[in-house]
C-alpha atoms as a PDB file:
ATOM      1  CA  UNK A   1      45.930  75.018-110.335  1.00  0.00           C
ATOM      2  CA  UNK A   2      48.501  72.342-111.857  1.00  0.00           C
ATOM      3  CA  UNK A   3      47.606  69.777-114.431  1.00  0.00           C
ATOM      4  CA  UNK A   4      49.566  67.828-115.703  1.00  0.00           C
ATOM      5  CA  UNK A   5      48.805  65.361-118.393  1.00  0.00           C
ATOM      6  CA  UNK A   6      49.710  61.421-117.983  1.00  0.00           C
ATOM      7  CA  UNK A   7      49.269  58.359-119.438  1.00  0.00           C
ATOM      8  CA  UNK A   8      48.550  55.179-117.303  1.00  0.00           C
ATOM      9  CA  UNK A   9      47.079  52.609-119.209  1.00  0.00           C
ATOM     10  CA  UNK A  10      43.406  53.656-119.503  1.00  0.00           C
ATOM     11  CA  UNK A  11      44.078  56.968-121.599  1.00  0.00           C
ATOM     12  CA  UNK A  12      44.932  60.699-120.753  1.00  0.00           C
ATOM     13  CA  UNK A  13      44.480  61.835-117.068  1.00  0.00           C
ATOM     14  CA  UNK A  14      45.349  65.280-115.384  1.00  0.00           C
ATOM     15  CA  UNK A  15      47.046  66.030-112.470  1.00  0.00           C
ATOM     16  CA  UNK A  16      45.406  68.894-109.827  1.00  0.00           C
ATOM     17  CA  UNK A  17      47.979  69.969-107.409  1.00  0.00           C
ATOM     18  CA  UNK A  18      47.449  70.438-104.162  1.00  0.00           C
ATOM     19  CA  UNK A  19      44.592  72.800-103.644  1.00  0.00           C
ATOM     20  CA  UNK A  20      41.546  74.223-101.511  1.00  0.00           C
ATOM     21  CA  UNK A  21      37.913  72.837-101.931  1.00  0.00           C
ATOM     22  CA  UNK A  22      35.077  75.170-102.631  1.00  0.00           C
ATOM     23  CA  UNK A  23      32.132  72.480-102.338  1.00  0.00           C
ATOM     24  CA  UNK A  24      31.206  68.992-101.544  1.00  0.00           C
ATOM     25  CA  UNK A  25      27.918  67.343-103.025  1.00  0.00           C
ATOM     26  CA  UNK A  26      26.377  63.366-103.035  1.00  0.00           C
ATOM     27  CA  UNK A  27      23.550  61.976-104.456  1.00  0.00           C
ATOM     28  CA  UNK A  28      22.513  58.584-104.660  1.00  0.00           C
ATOM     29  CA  UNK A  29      22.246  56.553-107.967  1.00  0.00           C
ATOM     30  CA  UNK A  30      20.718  53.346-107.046  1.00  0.00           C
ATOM     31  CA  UNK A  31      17.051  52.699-105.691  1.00  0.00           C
ATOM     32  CA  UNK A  32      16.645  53.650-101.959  1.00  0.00           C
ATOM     33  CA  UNK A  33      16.069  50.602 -99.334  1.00  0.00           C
ATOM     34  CA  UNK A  34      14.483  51.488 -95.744  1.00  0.00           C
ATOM     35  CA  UNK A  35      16.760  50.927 -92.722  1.00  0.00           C
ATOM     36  CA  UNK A  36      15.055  47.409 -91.925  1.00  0.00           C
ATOM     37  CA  UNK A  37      16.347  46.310 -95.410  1.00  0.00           C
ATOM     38  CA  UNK A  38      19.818  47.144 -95.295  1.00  0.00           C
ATOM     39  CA  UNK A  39      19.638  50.740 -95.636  1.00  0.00           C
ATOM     40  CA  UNK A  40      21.737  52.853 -98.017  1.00  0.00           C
ATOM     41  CA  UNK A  41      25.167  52.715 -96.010  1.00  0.00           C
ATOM     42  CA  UNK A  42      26.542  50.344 -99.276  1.00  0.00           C
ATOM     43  CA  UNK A  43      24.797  51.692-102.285  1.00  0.00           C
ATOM     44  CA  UNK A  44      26.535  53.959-104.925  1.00  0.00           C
ATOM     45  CA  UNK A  45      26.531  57.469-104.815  1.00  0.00           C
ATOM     46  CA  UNK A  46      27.851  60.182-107.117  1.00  0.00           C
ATOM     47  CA  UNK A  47      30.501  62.508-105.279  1.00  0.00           C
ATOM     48  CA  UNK A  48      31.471  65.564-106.659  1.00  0.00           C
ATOM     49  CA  UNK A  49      33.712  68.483-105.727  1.00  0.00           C
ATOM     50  CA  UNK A  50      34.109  71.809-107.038  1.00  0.00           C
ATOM     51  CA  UNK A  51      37.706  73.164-107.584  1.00  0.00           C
ATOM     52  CA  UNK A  52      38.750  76.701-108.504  1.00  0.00           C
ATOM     53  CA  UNK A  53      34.864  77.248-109.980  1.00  0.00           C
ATOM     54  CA  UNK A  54      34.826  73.364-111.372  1.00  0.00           C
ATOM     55  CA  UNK A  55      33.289  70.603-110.699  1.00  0.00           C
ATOM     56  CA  UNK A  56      34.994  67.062-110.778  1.00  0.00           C
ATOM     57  CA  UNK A  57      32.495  63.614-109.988  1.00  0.00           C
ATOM     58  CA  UNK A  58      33.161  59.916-109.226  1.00  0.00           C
ATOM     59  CA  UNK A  59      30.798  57.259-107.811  1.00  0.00           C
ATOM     60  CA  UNK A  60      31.425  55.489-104.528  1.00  0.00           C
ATOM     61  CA  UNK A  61      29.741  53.248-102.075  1.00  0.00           C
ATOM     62  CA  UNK A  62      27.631  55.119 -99.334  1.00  0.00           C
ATOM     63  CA  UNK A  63      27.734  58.906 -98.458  1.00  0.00           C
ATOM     64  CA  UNK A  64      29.975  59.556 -96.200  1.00  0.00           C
ATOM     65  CA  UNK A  65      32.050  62.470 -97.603  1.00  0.00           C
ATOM     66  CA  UNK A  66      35.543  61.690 -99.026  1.00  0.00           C
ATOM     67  CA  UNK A  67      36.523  65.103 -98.354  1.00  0.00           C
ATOM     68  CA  UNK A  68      35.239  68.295 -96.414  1.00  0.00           C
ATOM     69  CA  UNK A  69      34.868  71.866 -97.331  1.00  0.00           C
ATOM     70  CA  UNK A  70      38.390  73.169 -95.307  1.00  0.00           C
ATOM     71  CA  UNK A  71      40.348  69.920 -96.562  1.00  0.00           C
ATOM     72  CA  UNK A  72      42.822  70.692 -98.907  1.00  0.00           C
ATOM     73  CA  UNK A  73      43.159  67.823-102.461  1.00  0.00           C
ATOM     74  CA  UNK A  74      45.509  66.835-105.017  1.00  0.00           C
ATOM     75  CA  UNK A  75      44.052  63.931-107.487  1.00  0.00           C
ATOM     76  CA  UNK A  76      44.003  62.518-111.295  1.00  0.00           C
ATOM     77  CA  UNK A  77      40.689  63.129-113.630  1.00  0.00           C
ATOM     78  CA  UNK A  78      40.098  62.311-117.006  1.00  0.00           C
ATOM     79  CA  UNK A  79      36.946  63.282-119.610  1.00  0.00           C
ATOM     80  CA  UNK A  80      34.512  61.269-120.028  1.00  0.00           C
ATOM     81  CA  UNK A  81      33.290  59.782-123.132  1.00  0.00           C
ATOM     82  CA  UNK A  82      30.992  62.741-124.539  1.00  0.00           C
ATOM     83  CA  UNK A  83      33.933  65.446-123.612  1.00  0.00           C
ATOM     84  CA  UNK A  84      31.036  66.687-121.121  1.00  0.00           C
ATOM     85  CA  UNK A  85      32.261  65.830-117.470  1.00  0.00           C
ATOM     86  CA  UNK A  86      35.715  65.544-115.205  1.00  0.00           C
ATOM     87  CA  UNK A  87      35.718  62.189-114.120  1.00  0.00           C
ATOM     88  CA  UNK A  88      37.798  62.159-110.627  1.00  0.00           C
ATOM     89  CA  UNK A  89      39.770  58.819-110.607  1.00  0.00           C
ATOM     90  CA  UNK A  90      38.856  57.877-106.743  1.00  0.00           C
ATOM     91  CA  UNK A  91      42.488  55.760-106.486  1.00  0.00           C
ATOM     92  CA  UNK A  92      44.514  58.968-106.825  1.00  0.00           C
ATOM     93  CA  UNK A  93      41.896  61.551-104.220  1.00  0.00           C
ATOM     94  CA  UNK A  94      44.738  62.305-101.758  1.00  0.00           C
ATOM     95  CA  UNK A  95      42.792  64.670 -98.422  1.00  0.00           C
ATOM     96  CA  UNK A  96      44.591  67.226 -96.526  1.00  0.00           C
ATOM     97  CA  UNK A  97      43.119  67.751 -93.034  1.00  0.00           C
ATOM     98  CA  UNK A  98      42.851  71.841 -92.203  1.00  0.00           C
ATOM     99  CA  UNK A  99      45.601  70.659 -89.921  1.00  0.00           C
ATOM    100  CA  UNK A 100      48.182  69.351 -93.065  1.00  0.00           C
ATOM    101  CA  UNK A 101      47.201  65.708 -92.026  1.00  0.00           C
ATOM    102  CA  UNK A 102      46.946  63.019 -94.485  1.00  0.00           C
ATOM    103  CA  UNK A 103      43.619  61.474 -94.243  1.00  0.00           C
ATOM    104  CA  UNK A 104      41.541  58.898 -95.430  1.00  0.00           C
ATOM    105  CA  UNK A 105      37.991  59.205 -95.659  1.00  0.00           C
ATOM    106  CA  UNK A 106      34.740  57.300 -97.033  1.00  0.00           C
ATOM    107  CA  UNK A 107      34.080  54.024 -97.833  1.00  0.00           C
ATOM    108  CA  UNK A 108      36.504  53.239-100.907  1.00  0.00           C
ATOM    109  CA  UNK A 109      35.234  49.374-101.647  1.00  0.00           C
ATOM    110  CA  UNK A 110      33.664  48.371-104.636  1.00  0.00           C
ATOM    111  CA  UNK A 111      30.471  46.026-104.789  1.00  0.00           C
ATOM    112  CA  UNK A 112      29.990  43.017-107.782  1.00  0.00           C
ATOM    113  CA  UNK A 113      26.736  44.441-109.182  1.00  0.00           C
ATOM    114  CA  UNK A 114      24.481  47.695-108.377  1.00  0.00           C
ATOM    115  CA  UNK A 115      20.775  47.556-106.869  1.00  0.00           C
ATOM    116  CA  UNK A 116      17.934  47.195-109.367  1.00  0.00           C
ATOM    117  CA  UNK A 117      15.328  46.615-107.314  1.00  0.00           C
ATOM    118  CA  UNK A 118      12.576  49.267-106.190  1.00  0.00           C
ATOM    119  CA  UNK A 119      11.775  49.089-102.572  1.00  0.00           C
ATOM    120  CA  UNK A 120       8.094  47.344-102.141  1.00  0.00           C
ATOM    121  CA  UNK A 121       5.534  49.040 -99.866  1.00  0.00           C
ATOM    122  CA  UNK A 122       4.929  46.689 -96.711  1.00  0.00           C
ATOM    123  CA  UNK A 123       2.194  43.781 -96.767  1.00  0.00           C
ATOM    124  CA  UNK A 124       0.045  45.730 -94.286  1.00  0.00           C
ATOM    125  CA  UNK A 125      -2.076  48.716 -95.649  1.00  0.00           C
ATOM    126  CA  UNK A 126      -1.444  50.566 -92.102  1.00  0.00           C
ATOM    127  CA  UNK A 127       2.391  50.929 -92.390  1.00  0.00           C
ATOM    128  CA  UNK A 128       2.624  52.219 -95.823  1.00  0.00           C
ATOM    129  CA  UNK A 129       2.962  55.861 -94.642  1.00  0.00           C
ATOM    130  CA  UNK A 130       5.852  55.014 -92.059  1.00  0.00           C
END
C-alpha cells in the first residue's frame, strides 16, 4: 500500500495506490421514503471500503455500489476532524474492473439539501402494515 501525502487546497490528503478490495458496505443516512414517494434511489448513503484490514467512508447519493469486491482502487483520503475516520475523497475513487477496465460506477451527483422529513403512516388505518 502507497500513500503519499498532498496538498490540494482543503488540507493533507493520502494517496492509496492501486490495490485489491477486501469489502464493500452502505447504509443510509437520511429518513427512508416508500417507493410511491420517491423512494431512496437519491438519498445519501455512507459508502465504505475496507483496504489492506482498513476501512475508508464517503457519503453519496443512492446505493448502488461504487465499487465491487474483485475491483481493484487507487484514491485520495484525508482524516477527519476528531483524527477518528479515513474520509475517501469520492472525486479521486478511480475502479478497476477484474478485467483491468476503467470503470465508472454509482451515482456521483450531489443534491442542494438532505431529507429531514420522517415518512408519515398513510391516512387509512388498513394500509399502515403494507
Amino acid at each position: 500500500m502507497t500513500t503519499n501525502p498532498t496538498e490540494n487546497g482543503l488540507g493533507k490528503h493520502e494517496t492509496i495506490a492501486r490495490t485489491a478490495v477486501e469489502a464493500y458496505t452502505f447504509k443510509l443516512v437520511e429518513p427512508s421514503r416508500p417507493p410511491s414517494k420517491g423512494g431512496n434511489t437519491r438519498a445519501q448513503h455512507r459508502h465504505a471500503i475496507k483496504v489492506r484490514g482498513v476501512w475508508y467512508s464517503w457519503f453519496a447519493l443512492g446505493a448502488q455500489k461504487w465499487v465491487f469486491v474483485n475491483d481493484e482502487v487507487s484514491f485520495s483520503w484525508e482524516w477527519d476532524k476528531t483524527q477518528q475516520y479515513r474520509n475517501l475523497v469520492p472525486e479521486s475513487l478511480q475502479t478497476w474492473d477484474k478485467a483491468g477496465n476503467l470503470v465508472n460506477r454509482g451515482l456521483r451527483g450531489t443534491k442542494p439539501k438532505l431529507r429531514t422529513a420522517l415518512t408519515r403512516l398513510p391516512g387509512r388505518r388498513s394500509e399502515w402494515n403494507d
